[in-house]
Protein backbone atom coordinates (compact mmCIF):
# COMPACT_ATOMS: atom_id res chain seq x y z
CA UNK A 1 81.14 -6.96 -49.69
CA UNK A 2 83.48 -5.06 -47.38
CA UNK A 3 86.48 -7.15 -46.14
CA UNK A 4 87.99 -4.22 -45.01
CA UNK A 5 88.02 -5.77 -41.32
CA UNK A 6 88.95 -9.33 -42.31
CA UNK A 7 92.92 -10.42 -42.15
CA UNK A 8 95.00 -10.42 -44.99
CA UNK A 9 97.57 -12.75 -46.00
CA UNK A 10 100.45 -12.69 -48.23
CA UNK A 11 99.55 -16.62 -49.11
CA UNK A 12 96.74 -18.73 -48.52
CA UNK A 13 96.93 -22.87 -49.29
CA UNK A 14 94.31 -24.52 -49.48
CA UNK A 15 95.42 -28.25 -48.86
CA UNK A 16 96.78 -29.74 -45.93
CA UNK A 17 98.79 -32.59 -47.49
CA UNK A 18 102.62 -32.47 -48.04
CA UNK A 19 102.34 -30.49 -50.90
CA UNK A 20 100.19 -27.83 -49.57
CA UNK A 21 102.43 -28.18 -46.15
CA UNK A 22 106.10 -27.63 -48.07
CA UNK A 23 104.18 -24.43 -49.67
CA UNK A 24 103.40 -23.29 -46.15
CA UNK A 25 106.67 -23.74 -44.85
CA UNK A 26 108.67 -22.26 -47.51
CA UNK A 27 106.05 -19.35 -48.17
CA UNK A 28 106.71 -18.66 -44.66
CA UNK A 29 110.34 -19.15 -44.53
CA UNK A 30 110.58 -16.60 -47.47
CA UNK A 31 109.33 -13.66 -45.45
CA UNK A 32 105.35 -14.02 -46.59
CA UNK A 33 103.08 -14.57 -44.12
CA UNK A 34 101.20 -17.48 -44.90
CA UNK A 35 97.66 -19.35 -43.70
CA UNK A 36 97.04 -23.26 -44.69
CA UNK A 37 93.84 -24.47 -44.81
CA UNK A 38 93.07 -28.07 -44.56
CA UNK A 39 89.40 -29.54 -44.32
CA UNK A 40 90.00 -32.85 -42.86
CA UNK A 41 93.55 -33.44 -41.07
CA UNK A 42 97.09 -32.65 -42.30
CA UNK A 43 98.18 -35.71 -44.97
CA UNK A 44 94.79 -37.03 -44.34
CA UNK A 45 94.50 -37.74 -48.24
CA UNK A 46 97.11 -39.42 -50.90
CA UNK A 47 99.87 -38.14 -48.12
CA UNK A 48 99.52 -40.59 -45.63
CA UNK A 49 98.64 -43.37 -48.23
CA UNK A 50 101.63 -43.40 -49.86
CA UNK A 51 104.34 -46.24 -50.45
CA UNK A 52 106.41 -44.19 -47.63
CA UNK A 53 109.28 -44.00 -49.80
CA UNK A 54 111.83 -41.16 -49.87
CA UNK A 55 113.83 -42.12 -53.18
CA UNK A 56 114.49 -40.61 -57.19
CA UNK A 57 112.12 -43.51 -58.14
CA UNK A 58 114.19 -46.08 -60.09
CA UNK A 59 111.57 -47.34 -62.63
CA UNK A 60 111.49 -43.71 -64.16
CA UNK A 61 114.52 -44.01 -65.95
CA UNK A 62 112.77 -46.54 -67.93
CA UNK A 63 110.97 -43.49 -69.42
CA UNK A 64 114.30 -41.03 -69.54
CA UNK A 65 112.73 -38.74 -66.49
CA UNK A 66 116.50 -38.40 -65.50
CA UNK A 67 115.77 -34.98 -64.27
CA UNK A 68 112.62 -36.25 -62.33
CA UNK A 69 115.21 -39.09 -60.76
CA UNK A 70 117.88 -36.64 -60.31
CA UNK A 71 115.61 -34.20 -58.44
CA UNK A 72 114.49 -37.06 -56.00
CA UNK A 73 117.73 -38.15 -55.38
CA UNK A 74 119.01 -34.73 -54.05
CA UNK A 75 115.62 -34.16 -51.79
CA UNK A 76 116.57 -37.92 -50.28
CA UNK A 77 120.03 -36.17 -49.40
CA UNK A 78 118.43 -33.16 -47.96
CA UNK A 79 115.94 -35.02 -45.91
CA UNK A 80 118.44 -37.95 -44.65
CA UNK A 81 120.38 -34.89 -43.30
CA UNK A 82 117.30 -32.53 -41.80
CA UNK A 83 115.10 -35.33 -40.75
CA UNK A 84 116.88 -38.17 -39.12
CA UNK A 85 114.58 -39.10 -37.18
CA UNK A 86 111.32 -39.23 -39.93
CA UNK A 87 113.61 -40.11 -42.98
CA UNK A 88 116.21 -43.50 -42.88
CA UNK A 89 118.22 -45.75 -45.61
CA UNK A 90 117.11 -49.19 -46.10
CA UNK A 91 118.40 -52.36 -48.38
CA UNK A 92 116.04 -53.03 -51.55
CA UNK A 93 116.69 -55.81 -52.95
CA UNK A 94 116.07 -56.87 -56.61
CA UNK A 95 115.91 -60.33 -57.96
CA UNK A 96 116.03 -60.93 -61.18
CA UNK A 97 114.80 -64.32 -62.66
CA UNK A 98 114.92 -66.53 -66.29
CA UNK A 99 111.62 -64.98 -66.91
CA UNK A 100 112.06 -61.58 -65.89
CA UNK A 101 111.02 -58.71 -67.81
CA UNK A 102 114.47 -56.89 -67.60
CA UNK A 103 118.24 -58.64 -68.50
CA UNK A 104 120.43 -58.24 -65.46
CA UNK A 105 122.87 -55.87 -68.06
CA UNK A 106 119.59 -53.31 -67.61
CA UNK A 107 119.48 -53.70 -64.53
CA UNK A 108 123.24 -53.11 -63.35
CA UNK A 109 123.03 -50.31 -66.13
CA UNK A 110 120.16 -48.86 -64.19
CA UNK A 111 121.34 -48.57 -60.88
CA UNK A 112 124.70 -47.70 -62.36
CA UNK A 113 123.20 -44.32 -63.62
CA UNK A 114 120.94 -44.17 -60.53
CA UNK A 115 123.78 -43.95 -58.65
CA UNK A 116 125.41 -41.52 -60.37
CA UNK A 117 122.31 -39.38 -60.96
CA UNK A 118 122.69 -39.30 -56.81
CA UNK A 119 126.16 -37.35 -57.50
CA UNK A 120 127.95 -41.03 -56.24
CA UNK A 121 126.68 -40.58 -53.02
CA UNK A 122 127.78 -43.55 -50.67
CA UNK A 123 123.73 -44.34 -49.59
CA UNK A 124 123.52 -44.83 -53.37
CA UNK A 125 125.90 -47.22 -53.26
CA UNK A 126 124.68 -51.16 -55.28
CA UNK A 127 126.03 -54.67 -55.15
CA UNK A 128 125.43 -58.10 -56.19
CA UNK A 129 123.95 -60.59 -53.41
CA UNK A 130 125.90 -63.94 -53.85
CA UNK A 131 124.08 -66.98 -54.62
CA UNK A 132 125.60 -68.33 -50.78
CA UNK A 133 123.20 -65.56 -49.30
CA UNK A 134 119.96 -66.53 -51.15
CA UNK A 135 118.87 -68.45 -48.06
CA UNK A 136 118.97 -65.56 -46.23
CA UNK A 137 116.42 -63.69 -48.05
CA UNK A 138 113.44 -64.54 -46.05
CA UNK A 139 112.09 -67.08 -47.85
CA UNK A 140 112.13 -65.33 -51.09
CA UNK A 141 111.40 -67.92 -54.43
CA UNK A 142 114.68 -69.09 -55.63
CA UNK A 143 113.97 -71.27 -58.83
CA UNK A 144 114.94 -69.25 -61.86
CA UNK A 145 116.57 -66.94 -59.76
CA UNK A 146 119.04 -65.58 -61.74
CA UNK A 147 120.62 -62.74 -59.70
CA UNK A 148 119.87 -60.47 -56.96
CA UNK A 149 121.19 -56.90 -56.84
CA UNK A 150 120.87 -55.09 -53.59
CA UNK A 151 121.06 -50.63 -53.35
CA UNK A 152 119.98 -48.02 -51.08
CA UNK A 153 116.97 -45.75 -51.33
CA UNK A 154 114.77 -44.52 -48.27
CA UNK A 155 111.75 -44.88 -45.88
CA UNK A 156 109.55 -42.69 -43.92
CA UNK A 157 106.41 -42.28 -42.34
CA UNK A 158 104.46 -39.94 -44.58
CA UNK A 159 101.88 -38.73 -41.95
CA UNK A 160 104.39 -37.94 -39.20
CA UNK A 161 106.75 -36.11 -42.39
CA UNK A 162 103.88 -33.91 -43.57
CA UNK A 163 102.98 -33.27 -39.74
CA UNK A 164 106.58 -32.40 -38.97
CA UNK A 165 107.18 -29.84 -42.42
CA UNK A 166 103.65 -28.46 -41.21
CA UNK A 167 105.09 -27.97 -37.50
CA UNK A 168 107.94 -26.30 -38.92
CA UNK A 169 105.49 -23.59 -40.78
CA UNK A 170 104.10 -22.66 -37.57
CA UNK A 171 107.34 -22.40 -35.69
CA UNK A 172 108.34 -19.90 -38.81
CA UNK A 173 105.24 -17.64 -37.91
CA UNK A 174 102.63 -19.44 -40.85
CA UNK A 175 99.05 -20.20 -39.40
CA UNK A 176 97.67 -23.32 -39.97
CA UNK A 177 93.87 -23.63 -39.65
CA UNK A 178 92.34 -27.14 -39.71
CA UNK A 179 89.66 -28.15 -39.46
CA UNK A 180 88.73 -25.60 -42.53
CA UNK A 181 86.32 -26.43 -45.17
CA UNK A 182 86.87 -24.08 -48.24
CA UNK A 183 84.04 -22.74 -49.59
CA UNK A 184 84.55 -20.08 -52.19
CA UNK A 185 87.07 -17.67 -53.36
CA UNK A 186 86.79 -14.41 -55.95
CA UNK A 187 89.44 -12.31 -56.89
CA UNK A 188 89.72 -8.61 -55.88
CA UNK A 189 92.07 -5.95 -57.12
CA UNK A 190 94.95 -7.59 -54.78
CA UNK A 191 94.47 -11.16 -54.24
CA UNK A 192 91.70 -13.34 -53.90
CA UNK A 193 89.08 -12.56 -50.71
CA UNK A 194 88.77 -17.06 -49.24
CA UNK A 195 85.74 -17.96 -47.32
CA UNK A 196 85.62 -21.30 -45.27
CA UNK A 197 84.03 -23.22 -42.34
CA UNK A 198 85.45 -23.54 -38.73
CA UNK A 199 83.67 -24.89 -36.07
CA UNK A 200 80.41 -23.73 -37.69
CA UNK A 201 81.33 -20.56 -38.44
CA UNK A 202 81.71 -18.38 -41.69
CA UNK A 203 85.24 -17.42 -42.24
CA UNK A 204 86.44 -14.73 -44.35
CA UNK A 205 90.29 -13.78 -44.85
CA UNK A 206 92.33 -11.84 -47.86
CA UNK A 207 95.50 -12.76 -49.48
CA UNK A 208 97.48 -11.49 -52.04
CA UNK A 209 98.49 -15.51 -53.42
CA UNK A 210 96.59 -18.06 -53.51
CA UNK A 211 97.82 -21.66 -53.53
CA UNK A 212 96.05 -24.31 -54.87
CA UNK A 213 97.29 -27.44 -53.45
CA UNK A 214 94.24 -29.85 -53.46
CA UNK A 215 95.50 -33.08 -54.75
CA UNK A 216 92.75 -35.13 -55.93
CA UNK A 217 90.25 -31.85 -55.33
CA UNK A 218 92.37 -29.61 -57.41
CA UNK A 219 89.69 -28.96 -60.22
CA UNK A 220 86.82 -29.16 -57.79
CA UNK A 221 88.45 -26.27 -56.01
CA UNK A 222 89.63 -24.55 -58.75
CA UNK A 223 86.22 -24.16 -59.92
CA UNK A 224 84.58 -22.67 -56.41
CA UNK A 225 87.00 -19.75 -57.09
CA UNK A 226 85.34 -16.86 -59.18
CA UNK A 227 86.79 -16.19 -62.57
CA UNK A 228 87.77 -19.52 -62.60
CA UNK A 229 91.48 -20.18 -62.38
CA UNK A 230 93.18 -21.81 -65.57
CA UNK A 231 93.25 -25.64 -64.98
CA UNK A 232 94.29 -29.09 -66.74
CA UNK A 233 92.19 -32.16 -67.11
CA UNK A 234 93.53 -34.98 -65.19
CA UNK A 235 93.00 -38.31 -64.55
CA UNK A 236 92.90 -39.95 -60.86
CA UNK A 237 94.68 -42.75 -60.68
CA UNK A 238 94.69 -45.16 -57.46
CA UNK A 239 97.14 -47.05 -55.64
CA UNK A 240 96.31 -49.34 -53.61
CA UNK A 241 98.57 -50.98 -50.73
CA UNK A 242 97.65 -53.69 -48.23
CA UNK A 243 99.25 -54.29 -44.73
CA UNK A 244 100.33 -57.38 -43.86
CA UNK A 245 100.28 -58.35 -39.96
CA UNK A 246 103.84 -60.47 -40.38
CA UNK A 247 106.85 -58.53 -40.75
CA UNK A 248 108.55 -60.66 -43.75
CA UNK A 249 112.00 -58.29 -43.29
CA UNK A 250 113.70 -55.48 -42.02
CA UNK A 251 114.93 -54.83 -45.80
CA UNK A 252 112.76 -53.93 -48.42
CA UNK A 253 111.83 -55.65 -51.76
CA UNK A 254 111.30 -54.22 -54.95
CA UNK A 255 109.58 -56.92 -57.45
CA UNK A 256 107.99 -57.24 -60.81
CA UNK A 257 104.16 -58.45 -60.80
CA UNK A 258 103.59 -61.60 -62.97
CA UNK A 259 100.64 -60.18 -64.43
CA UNK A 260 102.09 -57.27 -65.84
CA UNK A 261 106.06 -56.73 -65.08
CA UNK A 262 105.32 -53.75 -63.03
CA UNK A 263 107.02 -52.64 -60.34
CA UNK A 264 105.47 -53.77 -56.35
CA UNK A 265 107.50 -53.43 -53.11
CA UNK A 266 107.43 -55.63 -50.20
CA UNK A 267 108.77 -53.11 -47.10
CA UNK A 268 108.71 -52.96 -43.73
CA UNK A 269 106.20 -50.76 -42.03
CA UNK A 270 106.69 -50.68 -38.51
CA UNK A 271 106.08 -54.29 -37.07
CA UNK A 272 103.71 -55.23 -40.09
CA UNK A 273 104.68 -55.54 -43.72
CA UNK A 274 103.42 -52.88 -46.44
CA UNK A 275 102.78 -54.07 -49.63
CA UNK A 276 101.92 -51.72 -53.33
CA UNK A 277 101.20 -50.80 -55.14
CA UNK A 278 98.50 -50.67 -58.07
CA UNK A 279 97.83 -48.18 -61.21
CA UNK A 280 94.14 -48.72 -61.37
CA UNK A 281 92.41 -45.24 -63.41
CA UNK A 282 89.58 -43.79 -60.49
CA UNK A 283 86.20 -42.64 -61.63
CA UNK A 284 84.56 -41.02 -58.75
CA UNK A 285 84.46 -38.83 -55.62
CA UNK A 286 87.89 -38.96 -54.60
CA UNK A 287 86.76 -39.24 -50.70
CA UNK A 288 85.30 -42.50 -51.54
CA UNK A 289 88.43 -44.19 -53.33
CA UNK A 290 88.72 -47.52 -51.51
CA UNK A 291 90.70 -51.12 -52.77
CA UNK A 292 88.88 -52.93 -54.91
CA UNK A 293 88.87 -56.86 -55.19
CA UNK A 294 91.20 -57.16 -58.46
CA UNK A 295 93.89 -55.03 -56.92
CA UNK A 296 94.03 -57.12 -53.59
CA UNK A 297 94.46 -59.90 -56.01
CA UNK A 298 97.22 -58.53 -57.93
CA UNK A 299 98.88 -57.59 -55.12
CA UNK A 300 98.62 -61.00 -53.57
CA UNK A 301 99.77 -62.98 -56.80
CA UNK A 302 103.06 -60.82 -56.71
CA UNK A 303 103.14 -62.06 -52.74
CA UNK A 304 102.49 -65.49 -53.05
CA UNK A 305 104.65 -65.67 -56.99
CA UNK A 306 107.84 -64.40 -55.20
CA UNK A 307 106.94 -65.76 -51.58
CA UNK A 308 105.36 -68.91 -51.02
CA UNK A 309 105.88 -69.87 -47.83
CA UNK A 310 104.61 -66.46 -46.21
CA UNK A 311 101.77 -67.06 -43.68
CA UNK A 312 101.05 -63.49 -42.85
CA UNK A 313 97.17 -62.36 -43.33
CA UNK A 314 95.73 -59.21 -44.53
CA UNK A 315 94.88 -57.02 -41.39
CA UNK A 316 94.87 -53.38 -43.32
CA UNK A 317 94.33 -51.77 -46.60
CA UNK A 318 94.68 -48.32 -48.05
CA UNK A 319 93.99 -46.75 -51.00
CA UNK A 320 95.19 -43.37 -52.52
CA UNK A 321 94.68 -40.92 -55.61
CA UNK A 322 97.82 -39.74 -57.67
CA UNK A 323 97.00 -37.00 -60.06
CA UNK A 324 98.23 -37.44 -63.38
CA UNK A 325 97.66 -35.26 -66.93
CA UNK A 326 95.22 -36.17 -69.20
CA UNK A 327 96.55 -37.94 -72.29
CA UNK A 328 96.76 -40.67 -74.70
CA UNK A 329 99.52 -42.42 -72.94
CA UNK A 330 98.58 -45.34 -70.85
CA UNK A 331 98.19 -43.85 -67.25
CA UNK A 332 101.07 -45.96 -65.96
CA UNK A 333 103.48 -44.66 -68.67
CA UNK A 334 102.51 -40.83 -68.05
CA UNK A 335 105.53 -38.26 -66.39
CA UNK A 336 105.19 -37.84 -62.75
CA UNK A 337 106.60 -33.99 -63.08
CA UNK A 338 104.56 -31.47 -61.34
CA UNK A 339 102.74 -29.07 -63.35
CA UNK A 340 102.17 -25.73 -61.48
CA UNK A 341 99.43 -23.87 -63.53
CA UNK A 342 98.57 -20.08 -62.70
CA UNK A 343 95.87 -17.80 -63.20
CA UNK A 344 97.57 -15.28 -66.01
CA UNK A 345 101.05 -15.93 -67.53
CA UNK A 346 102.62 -12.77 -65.74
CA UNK A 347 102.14 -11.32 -62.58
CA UNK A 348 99.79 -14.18 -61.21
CA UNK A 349 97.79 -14.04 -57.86
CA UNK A 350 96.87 -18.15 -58.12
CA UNK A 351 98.88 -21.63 -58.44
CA UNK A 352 97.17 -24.57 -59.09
CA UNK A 353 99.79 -27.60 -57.87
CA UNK A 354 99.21 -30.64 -60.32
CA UNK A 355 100.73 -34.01 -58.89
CA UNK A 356 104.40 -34.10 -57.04
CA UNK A 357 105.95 -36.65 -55.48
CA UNK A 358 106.33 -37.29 -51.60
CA UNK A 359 110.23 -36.89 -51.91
CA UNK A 360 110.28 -33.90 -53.98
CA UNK A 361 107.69 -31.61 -52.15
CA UNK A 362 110.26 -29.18 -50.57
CA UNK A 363 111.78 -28.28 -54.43
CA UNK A 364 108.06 -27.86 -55.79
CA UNK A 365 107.58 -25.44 -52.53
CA UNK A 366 110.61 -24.03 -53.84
CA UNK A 367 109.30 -23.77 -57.34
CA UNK A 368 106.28 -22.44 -56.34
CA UNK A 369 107.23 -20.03 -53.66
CA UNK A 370 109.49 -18.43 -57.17
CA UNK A 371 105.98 -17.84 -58.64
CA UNK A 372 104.56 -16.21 -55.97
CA UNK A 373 108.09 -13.92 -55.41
CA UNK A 374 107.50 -12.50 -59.57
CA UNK A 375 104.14 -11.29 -58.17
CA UNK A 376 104.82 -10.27 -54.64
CA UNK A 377 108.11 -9.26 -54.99
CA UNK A 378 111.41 -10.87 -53.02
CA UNK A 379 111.52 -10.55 -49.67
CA UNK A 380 114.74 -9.47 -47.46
CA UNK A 381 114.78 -11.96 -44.71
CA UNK A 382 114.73 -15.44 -46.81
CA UNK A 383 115.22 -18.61 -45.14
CA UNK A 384 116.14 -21.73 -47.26
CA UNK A 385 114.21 -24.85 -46.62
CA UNK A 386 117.45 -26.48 -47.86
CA UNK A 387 119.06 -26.46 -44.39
CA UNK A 388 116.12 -26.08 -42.33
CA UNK A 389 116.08 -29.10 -39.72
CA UNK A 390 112.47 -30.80 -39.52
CA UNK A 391 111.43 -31.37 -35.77
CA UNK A 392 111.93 -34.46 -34.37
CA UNK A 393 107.81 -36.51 -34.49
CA UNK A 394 106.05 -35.88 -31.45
CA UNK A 395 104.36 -39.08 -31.12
């Protein structure tokens, strides 16, 4: 085949999500001109199913990810100041009761190193809720209520933030091409040549990198690209969240199931209530992951078990796919650090973008877009995504 005539790309991502979106932007903003390629809609997947959270993620110190934590907590500082209008502080409180997994000493020790793993910043800030301000907490169970700590973190709306980083791609010079249903890829003596579907048609464009960032698809992907890329086994795991059609607060709570002592927030989600999530391991066509019955349950119980007198109803449900390594490890107790896997230890022309969290996309893009610079070379003109402003949402 000739592809003499068809354009060529420094990068190509496949994956519209806010992985595959950060890649676009900072690809671009590095000097490589970049294409995205996303088959459905941007953050159509896990990205807009998310617990809409822009934080380090507390409950990994439990498992010593300090640098995971630490990482988080300086992308929550970047965003708070480049998106003001997508990303905003909120109150999460944290009760503590006689039969609570976790001493209050752990927990004061926690959000003692939390904050410091922030660098002491002031929206890291904790206190102690007095027991005269109980009734104030919106009806939330107060026998065996021990204490209640109260610290910042973050909120967002995922779809509009992975809308907003891909907005900021094009206004950089990137093309974004959805929808696009890749098809196939093989590697030439350059790049990769990509085919996909638009409107109908065939689709044929070169790149020099290609980027991998398919989320639950990753492996399905990788293996429509001829030699097949190096990949990982990994397990899909779902989280489910349901949407509540009473606002319980304008704060946020982070509480412990019953069931199983993990970790479920009650938030605020625009006049509703958002509630998740679950750890449930996924079998299946990731397209079709949808809540089952025993996670509505679970979710419920932790409801009902911390507030009894809600009324609200169920008027929404969502349900998306982390991806996690393979391993012994209970899925649940697994690291939640990317793993970027390429095609050939040195001089690669392929990524393959394992997991990531919502908060931390912009320093994998940064990770990544190092990967593609020991191929491709370093660019003059480099723009950092550090203090790049987002645009404001358009809707």
């Amino acid at each position: 085949m000739n592809n003499n005539n068809n354009a060529t790309y420094d990068v190509i991502v496949i994956g519209g999500g806010i992985q595959g979106a950060g890649v676009a932007q900072a690809s671009q903003a590095a000097g490589y001109s970049t294409l995205i390629l996303e088959k459905t809609g941007w953050a159509a997947g896990t990205s807009s199913k998310s617990s809409k959270l822009v934080h380090g993620g507390l409950r990994y110190l439990q498992g010593g990810e300090l640098s995971l934590v630490q990482e988080g907590l300086r992308e929550r500082a970047l965003l708070l100041k480049n998106a003001p209008e997508l990303v905003h502080t909120n109150w999460f409180y944290l009760p503590i009761y006689k039969h609570s997994n976790y001493h209050t000493w752990q927990i004061h020790s926690g959000l003692t190193l939390y904050w410091l793993l922030s660098g002491c910043r002031e929206e890291s800030q904790f206190e102690v809720v007095p027991p005269s301000q109980w009734d104030n907490l919106q009806g939330l169970k107060t026998d065996g209520l021990q204490k209640v700590y109260r610290y910042h973190d973050a909120q967002t709306d995922d779809a509009k933030l992975t809308a907003a980083v891909i907005q900021s791609a094009i206004a950089l010079g990137a093309e974004a091409c959805c929808p696009a249903n890749f098809t196939h890829a093989e590697q030439t003596e350059d790049g990769y040549c990509v085919h996909y579907e638009n409107d109908g048609r065939d689709e044929t464009v070169n790149c020099r990198f290609l980027i991998n960032a398919g989320g639950p698809w990753i492996n399905q992907l990788a293996s429509s690209i001829s030699p097949p890329p190096r990949t990982i086994p990994v397990d899909l795991v779902q989280g489910t969240h349901l949407i509540l059609d009473k606002k319980i607060s304008d704060e946020c709570y982070y509480l412990e199931s019953p069931t199983d002592g993990r970790a479920v927030f009650v938030l605020p989600w625009y006049d509703k209530t958002l509630l998740g999530t679950t750890e449930t391991l996924y079998k299946g066509n990731p397209e079709q992951a949808e809540p089952t019955e025993q996670e509505r349950q679970y979710l419920l119980e932790v409801l009902t078990t911390h507030f009894p007198d809600y009324d609200g109803k169920v008027c929404g449900e969502m349900a998306g796919l982390r991806v996690l390594p393979s391993g012994r490890q209970k899925h649940y107790q697994r690291s939640r650090e990317v793993r970027l896997i390429t095609d050939q230890p040195k001089e690669p022309h392929y990524l393959g973008i394992y997991g990531g969290k919502l908060t931390s996309y912009r320093a994998t893009a940064e990770k990544a877009v190092k990967v593609i610079g020991s191929t491709l070379g370093i660019p003059e003109n480099w723009i950092d995504t550090k203090a790049l402003p987002l645009p404001s949402p358009t809707t």
